[in-house]
Protein backbone atom coordinates (compact mmCIF):
# COMPACT_ATOMS: atom_id res chain seq x y z
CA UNK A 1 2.39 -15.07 2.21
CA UNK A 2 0.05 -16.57 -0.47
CA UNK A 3 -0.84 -19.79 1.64
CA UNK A 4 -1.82 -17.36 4.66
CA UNK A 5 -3.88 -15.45 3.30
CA UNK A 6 -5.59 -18.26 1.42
CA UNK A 7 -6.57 -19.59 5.15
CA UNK A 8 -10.04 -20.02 5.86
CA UNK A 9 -10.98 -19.09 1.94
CA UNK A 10 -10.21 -15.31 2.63
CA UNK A 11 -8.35 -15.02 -0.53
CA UNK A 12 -11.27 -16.39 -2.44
CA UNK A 13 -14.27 -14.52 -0.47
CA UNK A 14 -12.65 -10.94 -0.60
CA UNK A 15 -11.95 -11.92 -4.30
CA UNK A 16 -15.97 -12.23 -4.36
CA UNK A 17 -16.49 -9.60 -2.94
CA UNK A 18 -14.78 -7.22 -4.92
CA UNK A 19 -16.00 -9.26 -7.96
CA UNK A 20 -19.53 -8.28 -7.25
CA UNK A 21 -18.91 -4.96 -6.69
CA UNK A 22 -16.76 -4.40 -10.03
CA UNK A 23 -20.07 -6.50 -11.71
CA UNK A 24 -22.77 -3.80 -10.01
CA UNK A 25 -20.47 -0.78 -10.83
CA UNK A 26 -20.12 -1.91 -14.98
CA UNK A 27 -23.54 -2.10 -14.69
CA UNK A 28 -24.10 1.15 -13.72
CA UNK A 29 -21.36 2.88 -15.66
CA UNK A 30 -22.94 1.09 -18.71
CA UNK A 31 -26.60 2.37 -18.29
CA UNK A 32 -24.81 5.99 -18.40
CA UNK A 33 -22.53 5.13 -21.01
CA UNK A 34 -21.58 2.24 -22.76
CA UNK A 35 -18.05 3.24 -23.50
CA UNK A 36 -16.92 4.14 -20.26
CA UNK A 37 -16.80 0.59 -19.14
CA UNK A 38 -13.28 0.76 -20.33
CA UNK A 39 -13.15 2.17 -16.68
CA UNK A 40 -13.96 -0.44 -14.77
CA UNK A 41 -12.45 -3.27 -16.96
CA UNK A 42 -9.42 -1.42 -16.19
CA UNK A 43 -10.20 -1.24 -12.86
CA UNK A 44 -10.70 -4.87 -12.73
CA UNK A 45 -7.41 -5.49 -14.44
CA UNK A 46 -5.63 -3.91 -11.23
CA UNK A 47 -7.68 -5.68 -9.01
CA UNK A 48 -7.36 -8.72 -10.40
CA UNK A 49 -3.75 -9.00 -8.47
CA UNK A 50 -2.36 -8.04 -5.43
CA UNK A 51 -1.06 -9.33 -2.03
CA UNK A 52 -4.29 -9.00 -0.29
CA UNK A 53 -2.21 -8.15 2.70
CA UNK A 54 -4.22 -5.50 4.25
CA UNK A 55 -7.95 -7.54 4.13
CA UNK A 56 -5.77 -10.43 5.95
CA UNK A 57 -4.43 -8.09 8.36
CA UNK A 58 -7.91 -6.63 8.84
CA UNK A 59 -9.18 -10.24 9.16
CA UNK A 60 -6.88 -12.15 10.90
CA UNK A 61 -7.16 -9.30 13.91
CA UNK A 62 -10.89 -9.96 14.03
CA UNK A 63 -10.18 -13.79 14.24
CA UNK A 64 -7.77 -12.95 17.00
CA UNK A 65 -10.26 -10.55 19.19
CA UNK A 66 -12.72 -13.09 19.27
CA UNK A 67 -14.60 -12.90 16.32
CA UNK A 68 -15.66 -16.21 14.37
CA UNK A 69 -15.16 -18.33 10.92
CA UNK A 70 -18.61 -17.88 10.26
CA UNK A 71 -21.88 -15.71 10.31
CA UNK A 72 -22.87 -12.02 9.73
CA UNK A 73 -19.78 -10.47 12.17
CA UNK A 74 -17.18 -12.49 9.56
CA UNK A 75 -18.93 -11.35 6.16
CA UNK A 76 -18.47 -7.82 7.82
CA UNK A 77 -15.02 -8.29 8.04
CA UNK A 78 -14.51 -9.93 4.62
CA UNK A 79 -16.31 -7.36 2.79
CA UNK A 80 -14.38 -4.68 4.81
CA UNK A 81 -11.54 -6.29 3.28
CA UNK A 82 -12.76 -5.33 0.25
CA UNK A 83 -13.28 -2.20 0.55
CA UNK A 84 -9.72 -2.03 1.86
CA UNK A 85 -8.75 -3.03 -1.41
CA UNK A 86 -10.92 -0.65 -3.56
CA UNK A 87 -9.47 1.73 -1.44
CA UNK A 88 -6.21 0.81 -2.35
CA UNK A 89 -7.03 0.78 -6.10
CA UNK A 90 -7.67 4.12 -6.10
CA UNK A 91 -4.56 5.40 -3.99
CA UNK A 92 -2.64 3.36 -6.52
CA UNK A 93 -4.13 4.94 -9.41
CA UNK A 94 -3.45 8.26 -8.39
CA UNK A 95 0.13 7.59 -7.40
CA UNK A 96 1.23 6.07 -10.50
CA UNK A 97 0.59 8.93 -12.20
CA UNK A 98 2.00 11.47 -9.68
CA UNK A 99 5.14 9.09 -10.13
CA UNK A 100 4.73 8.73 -13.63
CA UNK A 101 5.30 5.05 -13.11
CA UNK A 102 5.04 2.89 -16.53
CA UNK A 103 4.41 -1.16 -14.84
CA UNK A 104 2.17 -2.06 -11.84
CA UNK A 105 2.46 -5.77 -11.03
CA UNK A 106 4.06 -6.50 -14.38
CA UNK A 107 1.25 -4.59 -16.44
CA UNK A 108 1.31 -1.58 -17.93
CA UNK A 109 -0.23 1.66 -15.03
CA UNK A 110 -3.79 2.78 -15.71
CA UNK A 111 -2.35 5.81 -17.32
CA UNK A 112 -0.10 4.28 -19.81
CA UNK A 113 -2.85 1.84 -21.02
CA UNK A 114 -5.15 4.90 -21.33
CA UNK A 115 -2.52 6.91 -23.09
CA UNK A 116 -1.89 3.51 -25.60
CA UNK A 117 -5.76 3.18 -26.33
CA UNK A 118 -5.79 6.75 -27.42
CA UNK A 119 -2.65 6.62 -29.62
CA UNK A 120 -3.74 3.28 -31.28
CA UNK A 121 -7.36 5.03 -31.69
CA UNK A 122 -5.83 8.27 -33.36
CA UNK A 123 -8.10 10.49 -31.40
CA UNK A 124 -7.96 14.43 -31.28
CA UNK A 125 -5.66 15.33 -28.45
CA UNK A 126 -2.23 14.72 -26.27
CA UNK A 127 -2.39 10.49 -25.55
CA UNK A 128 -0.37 11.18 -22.41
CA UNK A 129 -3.10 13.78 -21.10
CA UNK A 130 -5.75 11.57 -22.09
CA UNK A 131 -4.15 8.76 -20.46
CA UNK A 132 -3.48 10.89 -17.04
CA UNK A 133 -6.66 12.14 -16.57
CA UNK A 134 -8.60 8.89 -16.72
CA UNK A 135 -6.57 7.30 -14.56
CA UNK A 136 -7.40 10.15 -12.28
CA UNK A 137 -10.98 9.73 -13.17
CA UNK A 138 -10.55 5.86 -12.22
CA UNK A 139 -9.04 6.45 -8.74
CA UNK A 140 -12.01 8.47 -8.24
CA UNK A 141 -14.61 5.79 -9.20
CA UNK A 142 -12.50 3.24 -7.21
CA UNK A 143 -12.50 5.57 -4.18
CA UNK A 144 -16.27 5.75 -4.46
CA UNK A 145 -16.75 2.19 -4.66
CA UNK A 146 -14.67 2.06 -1.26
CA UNK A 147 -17.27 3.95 0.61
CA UNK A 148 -20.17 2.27 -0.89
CA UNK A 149 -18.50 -1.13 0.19
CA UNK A 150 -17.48 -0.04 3.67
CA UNK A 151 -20.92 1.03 4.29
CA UNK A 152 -23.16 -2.00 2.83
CA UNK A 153 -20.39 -4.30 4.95
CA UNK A 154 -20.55 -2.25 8.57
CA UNK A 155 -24.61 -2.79 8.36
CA UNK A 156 -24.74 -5.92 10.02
CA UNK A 157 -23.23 -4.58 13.04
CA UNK A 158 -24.75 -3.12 15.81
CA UNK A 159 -24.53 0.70 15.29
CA UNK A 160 -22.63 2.36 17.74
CA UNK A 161 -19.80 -0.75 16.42
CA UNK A 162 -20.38 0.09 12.62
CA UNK A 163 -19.73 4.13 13.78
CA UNK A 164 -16.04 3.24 15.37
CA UNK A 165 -14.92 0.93 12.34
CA UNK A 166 -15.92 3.99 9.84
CA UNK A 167 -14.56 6.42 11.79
CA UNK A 168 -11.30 4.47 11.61
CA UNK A 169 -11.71 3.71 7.73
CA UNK A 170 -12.14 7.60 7.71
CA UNK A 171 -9.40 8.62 9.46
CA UNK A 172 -7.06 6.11 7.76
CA UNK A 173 -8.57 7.39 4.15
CA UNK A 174 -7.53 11.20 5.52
CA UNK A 175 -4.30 9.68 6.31
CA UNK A 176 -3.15 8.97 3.28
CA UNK A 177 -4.42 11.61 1.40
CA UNK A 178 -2.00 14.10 3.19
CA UNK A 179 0.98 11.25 3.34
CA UNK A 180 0.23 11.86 -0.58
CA UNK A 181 0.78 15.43 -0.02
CA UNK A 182 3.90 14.97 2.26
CA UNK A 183 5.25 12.71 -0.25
CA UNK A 184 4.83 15.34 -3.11
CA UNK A 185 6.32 17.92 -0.75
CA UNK A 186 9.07 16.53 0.30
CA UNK A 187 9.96 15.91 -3.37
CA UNK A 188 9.94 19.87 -3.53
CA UNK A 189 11.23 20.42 -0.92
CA UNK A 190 15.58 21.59 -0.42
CA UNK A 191 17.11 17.97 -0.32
CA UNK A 192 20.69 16.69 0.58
CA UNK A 193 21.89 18.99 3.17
CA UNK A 194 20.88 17.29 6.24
CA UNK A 195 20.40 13.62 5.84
CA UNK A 196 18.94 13.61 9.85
CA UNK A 197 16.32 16.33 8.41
CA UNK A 198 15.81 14.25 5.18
CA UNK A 199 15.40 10.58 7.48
CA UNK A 200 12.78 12.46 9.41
CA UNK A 201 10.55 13.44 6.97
CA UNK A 202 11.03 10.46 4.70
CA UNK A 203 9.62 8.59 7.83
CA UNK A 204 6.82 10.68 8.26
CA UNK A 205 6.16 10.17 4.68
CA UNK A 206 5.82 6.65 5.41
CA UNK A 207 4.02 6.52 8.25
CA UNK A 208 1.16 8.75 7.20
CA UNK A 209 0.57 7.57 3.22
CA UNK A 210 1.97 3.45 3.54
CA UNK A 211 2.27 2.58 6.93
CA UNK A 212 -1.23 3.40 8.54
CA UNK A 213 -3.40 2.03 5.71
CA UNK A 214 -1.08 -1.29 4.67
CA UNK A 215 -1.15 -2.08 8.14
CA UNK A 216 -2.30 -0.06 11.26
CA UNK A 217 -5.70 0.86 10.68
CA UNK A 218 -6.67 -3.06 9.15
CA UNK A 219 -5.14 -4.20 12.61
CA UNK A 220 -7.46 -1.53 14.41
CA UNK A 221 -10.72 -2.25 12.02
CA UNK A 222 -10.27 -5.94 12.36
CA UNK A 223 -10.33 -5.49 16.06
CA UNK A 224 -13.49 -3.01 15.99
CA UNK A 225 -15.23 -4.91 14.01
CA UNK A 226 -15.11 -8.36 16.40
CA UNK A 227 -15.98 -5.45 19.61
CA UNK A 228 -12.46 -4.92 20.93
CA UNK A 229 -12.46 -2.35 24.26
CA UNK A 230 -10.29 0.14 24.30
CA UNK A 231 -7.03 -1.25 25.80
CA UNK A 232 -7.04 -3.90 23.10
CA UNK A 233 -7.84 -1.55 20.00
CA UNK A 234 -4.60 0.76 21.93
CA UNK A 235 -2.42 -2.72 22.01
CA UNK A 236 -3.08 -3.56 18.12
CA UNK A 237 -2.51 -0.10 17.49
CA UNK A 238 0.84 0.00 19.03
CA UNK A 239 1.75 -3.27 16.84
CA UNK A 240 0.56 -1.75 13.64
CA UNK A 241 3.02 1.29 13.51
CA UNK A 242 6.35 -0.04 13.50
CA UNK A 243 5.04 -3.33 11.55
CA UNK A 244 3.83 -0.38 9.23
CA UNK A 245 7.02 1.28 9.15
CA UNK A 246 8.82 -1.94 8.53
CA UNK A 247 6.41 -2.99 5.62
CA UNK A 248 7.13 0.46 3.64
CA UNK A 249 10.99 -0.06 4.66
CA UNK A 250 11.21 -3.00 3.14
CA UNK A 251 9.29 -1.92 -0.58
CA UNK A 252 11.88 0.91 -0.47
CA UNK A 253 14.37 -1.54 -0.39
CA UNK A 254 12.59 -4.06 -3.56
CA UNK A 255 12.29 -0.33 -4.94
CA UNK A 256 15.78 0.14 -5.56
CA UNK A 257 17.62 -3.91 -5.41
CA UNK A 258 13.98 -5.84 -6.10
CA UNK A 259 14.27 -8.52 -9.15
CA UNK A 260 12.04 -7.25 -12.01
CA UNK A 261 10.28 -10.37 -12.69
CA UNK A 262 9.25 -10.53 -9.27
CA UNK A 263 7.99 -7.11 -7.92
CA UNK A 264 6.49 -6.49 -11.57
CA UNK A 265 8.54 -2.96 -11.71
CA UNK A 266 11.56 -2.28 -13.69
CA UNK A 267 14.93 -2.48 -11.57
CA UNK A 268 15.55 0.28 -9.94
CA UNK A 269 12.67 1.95 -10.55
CA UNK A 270 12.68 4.14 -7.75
CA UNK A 271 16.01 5.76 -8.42
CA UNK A 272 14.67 6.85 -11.60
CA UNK A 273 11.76 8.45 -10.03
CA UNK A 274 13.58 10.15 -7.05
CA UNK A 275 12.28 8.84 -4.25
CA UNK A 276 13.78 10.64 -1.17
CA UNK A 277 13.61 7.47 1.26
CA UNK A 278 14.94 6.55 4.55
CA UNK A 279 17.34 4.30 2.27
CA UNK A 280 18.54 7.11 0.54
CA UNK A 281 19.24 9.50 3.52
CA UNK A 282 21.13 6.97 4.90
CA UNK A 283 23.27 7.14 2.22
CA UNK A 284 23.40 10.42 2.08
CA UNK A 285 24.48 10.42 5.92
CA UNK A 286 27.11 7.63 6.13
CA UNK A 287 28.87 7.87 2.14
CA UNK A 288 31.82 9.41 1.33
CA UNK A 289 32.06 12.36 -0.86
CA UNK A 290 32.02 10.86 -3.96
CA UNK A 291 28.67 8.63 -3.17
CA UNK A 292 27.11 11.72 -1.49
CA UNK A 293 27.52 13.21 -5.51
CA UNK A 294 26.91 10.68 -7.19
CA UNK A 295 23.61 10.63 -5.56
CA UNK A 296 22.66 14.18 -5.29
CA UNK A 297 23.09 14.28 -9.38
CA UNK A 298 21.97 11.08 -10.04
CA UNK A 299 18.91 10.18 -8.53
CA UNK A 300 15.44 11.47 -10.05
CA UNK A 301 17.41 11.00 -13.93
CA UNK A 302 14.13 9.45 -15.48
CA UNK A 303 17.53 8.45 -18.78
CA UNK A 304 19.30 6.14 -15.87
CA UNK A 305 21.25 3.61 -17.54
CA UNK A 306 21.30 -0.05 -16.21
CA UNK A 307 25.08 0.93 -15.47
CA UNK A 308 23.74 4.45 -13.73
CA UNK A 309 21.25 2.11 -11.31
CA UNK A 310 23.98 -0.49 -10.48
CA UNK A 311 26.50 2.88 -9.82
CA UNK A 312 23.77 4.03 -7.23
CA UNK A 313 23.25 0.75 -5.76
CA UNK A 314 26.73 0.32 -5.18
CA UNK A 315 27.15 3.85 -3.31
CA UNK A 316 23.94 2.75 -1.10
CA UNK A 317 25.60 -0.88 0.10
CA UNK A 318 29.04 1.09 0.24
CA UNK A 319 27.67 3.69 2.32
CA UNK A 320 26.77 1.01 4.86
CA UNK A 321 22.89 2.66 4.28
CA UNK A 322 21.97 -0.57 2.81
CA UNK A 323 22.84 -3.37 6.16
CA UNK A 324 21.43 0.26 8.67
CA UNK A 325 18.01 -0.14 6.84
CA UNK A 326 18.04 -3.79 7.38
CA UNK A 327 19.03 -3.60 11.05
CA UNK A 328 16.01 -0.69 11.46
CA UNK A 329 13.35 -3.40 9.26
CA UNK A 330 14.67 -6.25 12.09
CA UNK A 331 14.37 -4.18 14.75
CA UNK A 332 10.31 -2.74 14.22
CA UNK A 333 9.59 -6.12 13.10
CA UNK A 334 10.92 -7.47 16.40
CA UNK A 335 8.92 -4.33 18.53
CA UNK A 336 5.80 -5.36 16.32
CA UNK A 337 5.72 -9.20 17.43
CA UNK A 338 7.04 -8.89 21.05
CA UNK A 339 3.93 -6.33 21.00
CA UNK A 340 1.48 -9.39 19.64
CA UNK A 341 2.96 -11.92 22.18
CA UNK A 342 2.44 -9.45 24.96
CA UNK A 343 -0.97 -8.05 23.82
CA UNK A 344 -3.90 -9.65 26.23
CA UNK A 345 -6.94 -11.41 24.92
CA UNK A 346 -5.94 -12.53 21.70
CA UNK A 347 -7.36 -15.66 20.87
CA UNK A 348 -5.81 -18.48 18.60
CA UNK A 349 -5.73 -18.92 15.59
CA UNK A 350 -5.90 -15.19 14.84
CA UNK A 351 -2.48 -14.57 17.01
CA UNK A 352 -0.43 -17.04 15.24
CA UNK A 353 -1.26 -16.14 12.19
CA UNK A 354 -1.45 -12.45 12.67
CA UNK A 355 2.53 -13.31 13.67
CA UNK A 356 2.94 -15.53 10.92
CA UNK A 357 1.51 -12.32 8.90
CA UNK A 358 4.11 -9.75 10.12
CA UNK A 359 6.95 -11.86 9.68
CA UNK A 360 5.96 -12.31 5.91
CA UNK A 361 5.27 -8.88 5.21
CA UNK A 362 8.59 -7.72 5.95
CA UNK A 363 10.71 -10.94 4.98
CA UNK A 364 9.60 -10.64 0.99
CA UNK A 365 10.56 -10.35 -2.02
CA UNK A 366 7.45 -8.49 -3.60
């Protein structure tokens, strides 16, 4: 993954991109108030890592409709990239703390570092409100900066072409807002007593708040941006959903059997947070009685022992849920590329390395 998206110097130009923008918004958070830069160092912090996956998607489908290495139409698309990135910033902000996750790529989440700087301070208050509710207030500023990028980059290009890409930015950002709201809801919601029910909304969880925005929509931007027509924006499309579902897929599987040192979370971190995923419907569907318990009054226990996550881990390989989930991540990887190889028009390099791409966003480790 690392040495494609370092092709052409994409890596280092969205990196520059975003830079510049996190300079211009310190300065203008410091002119209002000096202390609140805490905001966007923290910002910077987060955005300081990360695959970079979705501005290479977003990119590499602009290489492949015809766009070029070079000039006003590929700064468009690099800065684009960025914004996809501030955009992502803030929709991981927000759902650490709606998880009440403690590590993001190794570091401590926005709200814990918050909540630590206002314990170590001694200020007047609760350090774990604090903490929350500048996080929230930091997803907000990074969501800002995500519109102001996406418009200074869509300039260049000729207007009715700059309308199509933000109405797709816009439509992806609406996306996940409610996938948010699904995924909250379907924490809520009565759980365990139809695994075929539960599957179906888990995967409508992840096709509205991970799948669209890690993947669709940067296929269908990229595209828009180099001046796709209509039956190649519909082909991309068609690629990006099940390489979308198959992405998510596979971080629900790191979520619950990912090493530590390499996905930056603690093991089995999403067992202790409850996630109700495909991986744990499936379980819920094919294990016996005593796995079917076992995970109905285990998962969501924030006091899981290491013992506790290995129990649950056995009950998902046991259940067979484990080897079904890798079968379904084969199979929408395989609909994804046999879509790329089929689509018409694409132009090389863009289609071998948008293939090159899907393959590694699925076959990873983080």
């Amino acid at each position: 993954m690392p040495d494609l998206v370092d092709l052409e110097n994409l890596r280092a130009d969205v990196d520059a991109a975003v830079t510049r923008h996190l300079e211009s918004l310190t300065g203008q958070v410091a002119t209002i108030c000096p202390e609140a830069t805490a905001l966007t160092a923290q910002a910077a912090a987060l955005l300081g890592g990360g695959k970079r996956l979705r501005a290479a998607f977003a990119y590499w489908s602009f290489r492949a409709h015809g766009g070029g290495p070079s000039g006003p139409e590929r700064e468009a698309a690099v800065r684009t990239g960025a914004a996809l990135e501030l955009f992502q910033a803030a929709a991981l902000l927000h759902d650490d703390v709606m998880d009440a996750s403690d590590t993001r790529r190794g570091l401590p989440t926005a709200h814990r570092a918050f909540e630590a700087r206002h314990a170590a301070a001694g200020w007047a208050g609760d350090s774990g409100r604090f903490g929350q509710s500048a996080a929230i207030l930091l997803g907000d500023l990074c969501l800002i900066a995500a519109q102001r990028e996406i418009a200074e980059a869509l300039a260049p290009l000729p207007p009715q072409r700059a309308a199509a890409v933000r109405a797709a930015f816009d439509a992806m950002q609406s996306e996940v807002i409610v996938g948010q709201y699904l995924d909250v809801l379907v924490q809520a919601e009565p759980w365990g007593h139809d695994p075929a029910a539960d599957e179906g909304r888990a995967r409508a969880v992840l096709r509205a708040k991970s799948a669209s925005y890690s993947v669709r929509e940067p296929l269908v931007i990229g595209a828009l941006i180099a001046g796709a027509d209509a039956a190649q924006v519909a082909a991309v499309d068609a690629v990006g959903l099940p390489l979308g579902e198959a992405f998510q897929l596979r971080d629900d599987v790191l979520g619950v059997f990912g090493d530590p040192d390499v996905t930056g979370k603690p093991a089995g971190d999403d067992l202790r947070e409850g996630k109700r995923t495909v991986l744990v419907a499936r379980t819920m569907a094919g294990g016996d009685a005593a796995q079917r318990a076992l995970v109905a009054q285990r998962l969501g226990d924030p006091l899981l022992t290491d013992d506790d996550v290995a129990a649950l881990r056995d009950a998902v390989v046991d259940s067979g849920a484990l080897a079904s989930v890798e079968r379904l991540i084969d199979d929408l990887a395989q609909t994804a590329t046999s879509g790329l190889d089929a689509a018409a028009g694409l132009t090389e390099p863009g289609r071998g390395v948008l293939r090159e791409l899907a393959l590694a966003a699925v076959d990873r480790a983080a």
